[in-house]
Protein backbone atom coordinates (compact mmCIF):
# COMPACT_ATOMS: atom_id res chain seq x y z
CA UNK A 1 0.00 0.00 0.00
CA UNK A 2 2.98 1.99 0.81
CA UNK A 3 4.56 1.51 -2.24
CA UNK A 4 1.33 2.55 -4.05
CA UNK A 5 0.82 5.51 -2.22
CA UNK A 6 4.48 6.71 -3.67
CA UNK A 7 4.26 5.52 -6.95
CA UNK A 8 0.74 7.86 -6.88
CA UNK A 9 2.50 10.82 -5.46
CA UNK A 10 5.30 10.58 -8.03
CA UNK A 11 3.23 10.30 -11.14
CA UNK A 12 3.13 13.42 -13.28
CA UNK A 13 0.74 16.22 -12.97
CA UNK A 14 0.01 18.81 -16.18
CA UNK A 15 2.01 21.83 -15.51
CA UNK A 16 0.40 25.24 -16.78
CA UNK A 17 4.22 26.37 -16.61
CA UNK A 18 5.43 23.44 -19.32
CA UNK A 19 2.45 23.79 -21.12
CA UNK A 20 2.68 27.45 -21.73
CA UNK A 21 6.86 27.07 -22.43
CA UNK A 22 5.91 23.94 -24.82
CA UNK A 23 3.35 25.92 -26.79
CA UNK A 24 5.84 29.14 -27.20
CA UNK A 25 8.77 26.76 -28.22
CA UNK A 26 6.14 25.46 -30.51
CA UNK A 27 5.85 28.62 -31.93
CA UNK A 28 9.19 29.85 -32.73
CA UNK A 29 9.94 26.18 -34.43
CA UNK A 30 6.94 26.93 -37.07
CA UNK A 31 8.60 30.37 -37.92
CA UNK A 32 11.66 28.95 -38.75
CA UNK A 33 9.91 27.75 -41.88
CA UNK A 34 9.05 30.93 -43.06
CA UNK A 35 12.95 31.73 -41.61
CA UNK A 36 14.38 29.23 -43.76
CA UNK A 37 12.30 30.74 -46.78
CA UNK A 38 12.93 33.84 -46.76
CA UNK A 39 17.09 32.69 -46.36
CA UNK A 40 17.17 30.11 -49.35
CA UNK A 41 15.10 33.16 -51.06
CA UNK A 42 17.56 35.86 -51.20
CA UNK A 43 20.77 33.02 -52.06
CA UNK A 44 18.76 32.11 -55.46
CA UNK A 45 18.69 33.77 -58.76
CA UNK A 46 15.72 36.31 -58.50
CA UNK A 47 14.02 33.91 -61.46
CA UNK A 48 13.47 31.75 -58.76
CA UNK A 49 12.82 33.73 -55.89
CA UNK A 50 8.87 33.05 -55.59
CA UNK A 51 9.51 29.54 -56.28
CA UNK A 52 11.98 28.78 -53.68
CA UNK A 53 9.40 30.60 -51.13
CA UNK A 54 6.62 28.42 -51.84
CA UNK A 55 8.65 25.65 -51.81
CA UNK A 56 8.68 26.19 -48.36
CA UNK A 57 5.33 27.35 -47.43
CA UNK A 58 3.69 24.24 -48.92
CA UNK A 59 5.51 21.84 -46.54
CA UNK A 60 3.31 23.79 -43.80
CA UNK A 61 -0.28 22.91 -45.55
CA UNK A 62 1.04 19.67 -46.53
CA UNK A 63 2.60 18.02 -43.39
CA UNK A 64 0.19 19.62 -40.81
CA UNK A 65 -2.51 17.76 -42.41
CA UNK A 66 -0.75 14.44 -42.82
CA UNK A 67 0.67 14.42 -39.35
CA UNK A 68 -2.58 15.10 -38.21
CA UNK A 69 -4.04 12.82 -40.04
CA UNK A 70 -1.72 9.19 -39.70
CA UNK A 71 2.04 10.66 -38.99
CA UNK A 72 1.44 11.00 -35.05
CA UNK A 73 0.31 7.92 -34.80
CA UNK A 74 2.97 6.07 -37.03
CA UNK A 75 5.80 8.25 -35.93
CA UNK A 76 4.75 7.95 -32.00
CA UNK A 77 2.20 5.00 -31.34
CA UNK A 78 3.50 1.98 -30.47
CA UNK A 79 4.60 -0.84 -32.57
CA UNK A 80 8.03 -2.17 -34.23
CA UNK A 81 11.31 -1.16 -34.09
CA UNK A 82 10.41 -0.06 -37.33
CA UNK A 83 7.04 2.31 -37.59
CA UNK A 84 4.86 2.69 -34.89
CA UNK A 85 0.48 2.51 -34.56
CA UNK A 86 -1.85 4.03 -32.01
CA UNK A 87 -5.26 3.78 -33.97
CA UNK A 88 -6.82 6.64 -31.07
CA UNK A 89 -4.22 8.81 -32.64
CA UNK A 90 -5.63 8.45 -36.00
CA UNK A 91 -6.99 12.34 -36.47
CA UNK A 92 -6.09 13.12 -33.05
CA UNK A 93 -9.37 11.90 -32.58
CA UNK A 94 -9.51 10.13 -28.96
CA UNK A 95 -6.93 12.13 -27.07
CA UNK A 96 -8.08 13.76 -23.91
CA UNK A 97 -7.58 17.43 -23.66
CA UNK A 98 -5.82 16.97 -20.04
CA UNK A 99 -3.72 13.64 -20.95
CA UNK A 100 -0.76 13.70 -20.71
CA UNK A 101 2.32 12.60 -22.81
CA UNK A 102 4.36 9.40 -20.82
CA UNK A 103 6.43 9.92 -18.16
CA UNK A 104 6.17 14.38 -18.55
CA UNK A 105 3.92 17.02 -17.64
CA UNK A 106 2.35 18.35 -20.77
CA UNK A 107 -0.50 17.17 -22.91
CA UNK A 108 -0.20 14.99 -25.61
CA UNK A 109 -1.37 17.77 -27.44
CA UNK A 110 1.13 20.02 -26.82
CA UNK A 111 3.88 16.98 -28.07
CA UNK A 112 2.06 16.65 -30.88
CA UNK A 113 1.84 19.91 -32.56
CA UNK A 114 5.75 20.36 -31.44
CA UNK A 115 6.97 16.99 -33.02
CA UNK A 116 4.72 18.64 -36.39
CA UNK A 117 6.79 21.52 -36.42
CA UNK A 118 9.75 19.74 -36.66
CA UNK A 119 8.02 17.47 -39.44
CA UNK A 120 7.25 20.61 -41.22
CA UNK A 121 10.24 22.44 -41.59
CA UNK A 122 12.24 18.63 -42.08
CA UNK A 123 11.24 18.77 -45.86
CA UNK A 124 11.39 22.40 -46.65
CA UNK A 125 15.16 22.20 -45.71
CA UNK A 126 15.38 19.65 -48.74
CA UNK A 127 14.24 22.22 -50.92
CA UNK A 128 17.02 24.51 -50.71
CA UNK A 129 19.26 21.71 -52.73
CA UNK A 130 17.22 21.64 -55.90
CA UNK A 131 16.70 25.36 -57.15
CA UNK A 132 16.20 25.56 -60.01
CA UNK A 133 15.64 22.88 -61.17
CA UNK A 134 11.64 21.40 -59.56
CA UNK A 135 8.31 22.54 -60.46
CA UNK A 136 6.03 23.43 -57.95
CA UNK A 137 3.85 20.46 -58.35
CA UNK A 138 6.30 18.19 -58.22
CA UNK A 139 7.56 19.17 -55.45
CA UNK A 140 4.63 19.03 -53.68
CA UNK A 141 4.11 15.49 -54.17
CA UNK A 142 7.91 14.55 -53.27
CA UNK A 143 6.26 16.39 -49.73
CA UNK A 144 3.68 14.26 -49.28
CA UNK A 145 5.89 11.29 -50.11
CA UNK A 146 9.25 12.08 -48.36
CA UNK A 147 7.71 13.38 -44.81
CA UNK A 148 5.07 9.72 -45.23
CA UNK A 149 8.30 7.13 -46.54
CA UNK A 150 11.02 8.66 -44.80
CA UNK A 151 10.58 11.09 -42.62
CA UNK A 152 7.89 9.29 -40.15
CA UNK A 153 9.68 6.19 -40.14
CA UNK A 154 13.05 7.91 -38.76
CA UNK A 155 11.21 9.81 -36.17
CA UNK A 156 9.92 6.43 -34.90
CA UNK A 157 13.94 5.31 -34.70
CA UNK A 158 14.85 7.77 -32.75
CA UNK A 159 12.62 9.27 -30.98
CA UNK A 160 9.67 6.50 -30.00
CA UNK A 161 10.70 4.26 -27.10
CA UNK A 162 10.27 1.27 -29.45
CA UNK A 163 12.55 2.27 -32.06
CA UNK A 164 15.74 0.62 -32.97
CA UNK A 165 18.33 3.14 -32.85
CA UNK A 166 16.48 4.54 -29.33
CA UNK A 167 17.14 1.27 -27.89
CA UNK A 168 20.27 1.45 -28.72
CA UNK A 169 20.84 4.63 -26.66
CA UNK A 170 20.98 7.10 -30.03
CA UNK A 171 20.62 10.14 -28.21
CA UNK A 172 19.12 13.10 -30.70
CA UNK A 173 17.68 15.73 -28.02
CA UNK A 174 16.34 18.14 -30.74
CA UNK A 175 16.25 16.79 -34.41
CA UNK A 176 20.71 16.81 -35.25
CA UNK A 177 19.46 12.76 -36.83
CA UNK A 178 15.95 12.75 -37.66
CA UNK A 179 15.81 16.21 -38.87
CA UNK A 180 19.42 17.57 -40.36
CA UNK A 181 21.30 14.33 -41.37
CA UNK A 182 17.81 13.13 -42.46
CA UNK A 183 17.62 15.79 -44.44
CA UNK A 184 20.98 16.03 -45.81
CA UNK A 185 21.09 12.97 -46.97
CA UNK A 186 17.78 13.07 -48.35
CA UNK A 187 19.24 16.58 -50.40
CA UNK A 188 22.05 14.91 -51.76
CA UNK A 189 20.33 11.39 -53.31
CA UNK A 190 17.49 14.00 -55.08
CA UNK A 191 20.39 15.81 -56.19
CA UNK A 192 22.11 12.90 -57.81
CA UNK A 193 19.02 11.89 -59.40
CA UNK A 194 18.24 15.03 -61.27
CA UNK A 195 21.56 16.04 -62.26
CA UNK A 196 22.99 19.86 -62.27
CA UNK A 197 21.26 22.95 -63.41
CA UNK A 198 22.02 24.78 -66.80
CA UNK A 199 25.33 26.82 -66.51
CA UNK A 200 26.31 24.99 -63.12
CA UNK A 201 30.23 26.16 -63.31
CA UNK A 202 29.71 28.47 -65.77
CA UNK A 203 27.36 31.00 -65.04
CA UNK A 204 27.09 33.41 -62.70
CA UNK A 205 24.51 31.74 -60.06
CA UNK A 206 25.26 34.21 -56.60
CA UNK A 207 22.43 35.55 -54.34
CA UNK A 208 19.88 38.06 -55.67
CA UNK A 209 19.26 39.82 -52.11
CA UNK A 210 21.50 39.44 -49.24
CA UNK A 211 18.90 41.10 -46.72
CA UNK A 212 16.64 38.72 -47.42
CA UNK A 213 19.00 35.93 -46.70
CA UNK A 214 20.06 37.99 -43.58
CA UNK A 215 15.99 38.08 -42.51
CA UNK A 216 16.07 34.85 -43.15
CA UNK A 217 19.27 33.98 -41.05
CA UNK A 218 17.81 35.90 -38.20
CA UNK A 219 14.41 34.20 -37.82
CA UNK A 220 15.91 30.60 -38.18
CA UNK A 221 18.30 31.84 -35.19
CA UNK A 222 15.49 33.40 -33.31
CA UNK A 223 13.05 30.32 -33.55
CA UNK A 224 15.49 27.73 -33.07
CA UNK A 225 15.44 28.53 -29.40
CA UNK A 226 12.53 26.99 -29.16
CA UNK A 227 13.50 24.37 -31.57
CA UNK A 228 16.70 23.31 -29.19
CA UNK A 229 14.86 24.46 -25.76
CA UNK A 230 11.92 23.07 -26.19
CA UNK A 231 12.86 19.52 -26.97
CA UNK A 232 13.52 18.81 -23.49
CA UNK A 233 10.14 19.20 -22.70
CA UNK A 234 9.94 21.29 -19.80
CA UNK A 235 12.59 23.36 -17.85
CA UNK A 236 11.81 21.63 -14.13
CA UNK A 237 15.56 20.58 -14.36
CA UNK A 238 17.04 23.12 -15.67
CA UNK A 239 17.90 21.57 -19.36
CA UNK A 240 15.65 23.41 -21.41
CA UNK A 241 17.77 26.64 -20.25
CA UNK A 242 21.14 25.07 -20.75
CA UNK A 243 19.87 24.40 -24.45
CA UNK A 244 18.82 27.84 -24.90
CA UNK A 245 22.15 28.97 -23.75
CA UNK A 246 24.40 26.52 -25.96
CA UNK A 247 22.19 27.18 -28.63
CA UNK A 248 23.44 30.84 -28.28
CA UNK A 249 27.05 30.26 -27.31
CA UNK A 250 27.82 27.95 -30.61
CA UNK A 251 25.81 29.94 -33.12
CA UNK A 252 27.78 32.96 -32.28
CA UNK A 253 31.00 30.73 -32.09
CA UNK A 254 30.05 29.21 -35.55
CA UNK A 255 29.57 32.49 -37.63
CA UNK A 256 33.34 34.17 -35.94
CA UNK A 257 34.71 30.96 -37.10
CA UNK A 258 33.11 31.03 -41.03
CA UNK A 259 34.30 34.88 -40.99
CA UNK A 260 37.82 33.76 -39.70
CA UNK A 261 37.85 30.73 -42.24
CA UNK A 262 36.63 33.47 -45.00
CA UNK A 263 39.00 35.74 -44.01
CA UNK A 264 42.53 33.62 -43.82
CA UNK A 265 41.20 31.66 -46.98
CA UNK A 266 40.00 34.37 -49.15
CA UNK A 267 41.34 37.64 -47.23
CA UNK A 268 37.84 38.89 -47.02
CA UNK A 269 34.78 38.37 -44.88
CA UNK A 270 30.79 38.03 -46.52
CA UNK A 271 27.92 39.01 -45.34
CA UNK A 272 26.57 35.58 -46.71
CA UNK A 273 29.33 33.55 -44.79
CA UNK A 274 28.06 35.31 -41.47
CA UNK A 275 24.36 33.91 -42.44
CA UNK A 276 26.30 30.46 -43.31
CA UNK A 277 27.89 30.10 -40.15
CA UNK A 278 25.27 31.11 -37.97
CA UNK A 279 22.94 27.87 -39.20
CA UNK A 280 25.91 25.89 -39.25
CA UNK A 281 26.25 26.39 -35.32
CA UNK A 282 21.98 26.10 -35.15
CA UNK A 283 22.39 22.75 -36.63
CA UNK A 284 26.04 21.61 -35.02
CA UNK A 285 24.65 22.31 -31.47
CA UNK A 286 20.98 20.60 -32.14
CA UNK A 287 21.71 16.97 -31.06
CA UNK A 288 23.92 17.32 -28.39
CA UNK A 289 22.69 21.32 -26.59
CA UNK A 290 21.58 19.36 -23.71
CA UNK A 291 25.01 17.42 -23.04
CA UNK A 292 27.69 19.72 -23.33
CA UNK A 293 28.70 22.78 -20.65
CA UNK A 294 28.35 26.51 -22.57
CA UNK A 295 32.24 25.89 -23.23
CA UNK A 296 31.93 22.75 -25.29
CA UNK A 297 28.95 24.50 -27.10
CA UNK A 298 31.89 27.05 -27.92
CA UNK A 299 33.94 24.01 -29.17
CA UNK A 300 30.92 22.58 -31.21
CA UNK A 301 30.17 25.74 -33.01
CA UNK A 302 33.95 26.58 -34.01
CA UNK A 303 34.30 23.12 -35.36
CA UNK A 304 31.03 23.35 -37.28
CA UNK A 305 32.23 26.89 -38.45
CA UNK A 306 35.35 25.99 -39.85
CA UNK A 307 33.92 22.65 -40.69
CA UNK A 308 31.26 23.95 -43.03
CA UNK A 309 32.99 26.78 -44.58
CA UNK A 310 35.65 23.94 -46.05
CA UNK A 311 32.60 21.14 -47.08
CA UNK A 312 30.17 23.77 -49.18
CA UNK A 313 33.45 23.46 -51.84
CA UNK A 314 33.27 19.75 -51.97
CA UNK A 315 30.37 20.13 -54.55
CA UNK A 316 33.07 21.15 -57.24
CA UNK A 317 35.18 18.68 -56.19
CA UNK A 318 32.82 16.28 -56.27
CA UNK A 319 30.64 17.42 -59.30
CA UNK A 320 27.18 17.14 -57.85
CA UNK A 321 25.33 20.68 -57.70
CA UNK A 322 24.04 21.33 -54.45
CA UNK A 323 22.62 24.56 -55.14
CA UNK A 324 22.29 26.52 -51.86
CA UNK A 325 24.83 24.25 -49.78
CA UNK A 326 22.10 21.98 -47.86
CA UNK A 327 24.52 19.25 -47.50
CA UNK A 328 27.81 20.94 -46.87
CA UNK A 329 25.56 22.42 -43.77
């Protein structure tokens, strides 16, 4: 009875204070999409500005309704190692307002729509590799495909309790696996596929409007504190702050290390490097902000800096035409 009584007392309560934090990180992750489209924006050819924005934008229509629709429920229900299945998730149509998400303090709710902003903004990186070279409709359907084949499934790895590489202690606190590698990868087998754009080494193919890629730069940094804080799921431990800190600490360390690469390599500093490195350190810090001390966030983003800078050259090296750098980054 004893034991009972404490089991009882330590079981988790909704928290007004997680709740409200979770649905403000939840927030500032869905601008980054509009963040990241305004950035790959102003770094295309202004033939392709609208385009590239929309390329974006659509991911938010499209993904919000399929993750509302099945990709909860096979990214988070349980099931194999593989894909997961909660059929009361299907249309978020038996959840309880008040339950709460395993083993934490906010609704399942409130984990949903976060986990959809990530899902959201997973493809629309993706779309910064193919300028150029997509129609719109197309694109739209790779959306719907990608974010149901691959993206759902990976989620499930890493995330879910039941997936494979969570079992085998993968540890991804906001997205650096399921969202950037994911997503990378994803860039450079499209890529492949459809082969370089008209002109690629021979034309002139440099950003149409800096200040838009500097808006866009500022937003993704702005909203990916709630990207990085808010995937600890509360702040009763003190985490969520640490990430918000580190997230801080290595973006600024990033973008002094891109301008210092610029600068000894090319004796000159860009205003498009500074952009570069800041989402270098964004994405460097992601899967390990909750792990490392403020200094090792300083060590993450100087590596990523430097790191970056040297790997957007390896598509002329390599021949494949990554148009705004998704994988180098």
């Amino acid at each position: 009875m004893a034991a009972a009584i404490t089991l009882a007392a330590e079981a988790p309560k909704l928290s007004s204070a997680n709740t409200g934090f979770m649905l403000i990180c939840s927030a500032l992750v869905l601008l980054m999409t509009p963040g990241l489209a305004f950035f790959y924006g102003g770094m295309v050819r202004v033939k392709s500005t609208l385009n590239m924005l929309m390329m974006s934008f659509i991911s938010i229509g499209i993904v919000t309704l399929l993750w509302v629709i099945y990709g909860f429920s096979l990214a988070f229900g349980s099931g194999s190692a593989f894909i997961g299945w909660n059929a009361d998730w299907l249309g978020l149509s038996n959840i309880g307002l008040t339950e709460l998400w395993p083993g934490y303090t906010i609704p399942v709710f409130v984990f949903m729509v976060f986990q959809m902003m990530f899902a959201i903004i997973t493809p629309a990186l993706i779309s910064g590799a193919l300028a150029d070279r997509v129609k719109f409709s197309a694109w739209a359907l790779f959306v719907a495909l990608w974010a149901t084949v691959v993206y759902i499934p990976v989620a499930h790895w890493v995330w879910a309790s039941d997936g494979w590489a969570f079992k085998l202690g993968v540890i991804d606190f906001a997205g650096g696996t399921a969202v950037h590698i994911n997503a990378g990868a994803a860039a450079l087998g499209v890529i492949l596929v459809i082969g370089k754009r008209v002109g690629f080494k021979k034309d002139p193919m440099r950003p149409h409007s800096l200040p838009l890629v500097m808006l866009g730069a500022g937003l993704l940094w702005f909203g990916w504190f709630g990207f990085n804080a808010g995937s600890w799921l509360g702040n009763d431990d003190g985490v969520g702050a640490l990430m918000f800190v580190n997230t801080q600490v290595a973006t600024a360390a990033a973008m002094l290390a891109w301008l210092a690469y610029e600068k000894i390599r090319h004796g000159a500093c860009t205003t498009l490097g500074a952009a570069s490195g800041a989402v270098a350190g964004l994405v460097a810090i992601t899967p390990s902000g909750g792990a490392v001390s403020p200094l090792g966030a300083i060590a993450v983003g100087v590596i990523a800096g430097v790191a970056c800078a040297a790997a957007v050259g390896l598509k002329f090296r390599f021949g494949y035409d990554d148009s705004l750098d998704v994988v180098g980054v």
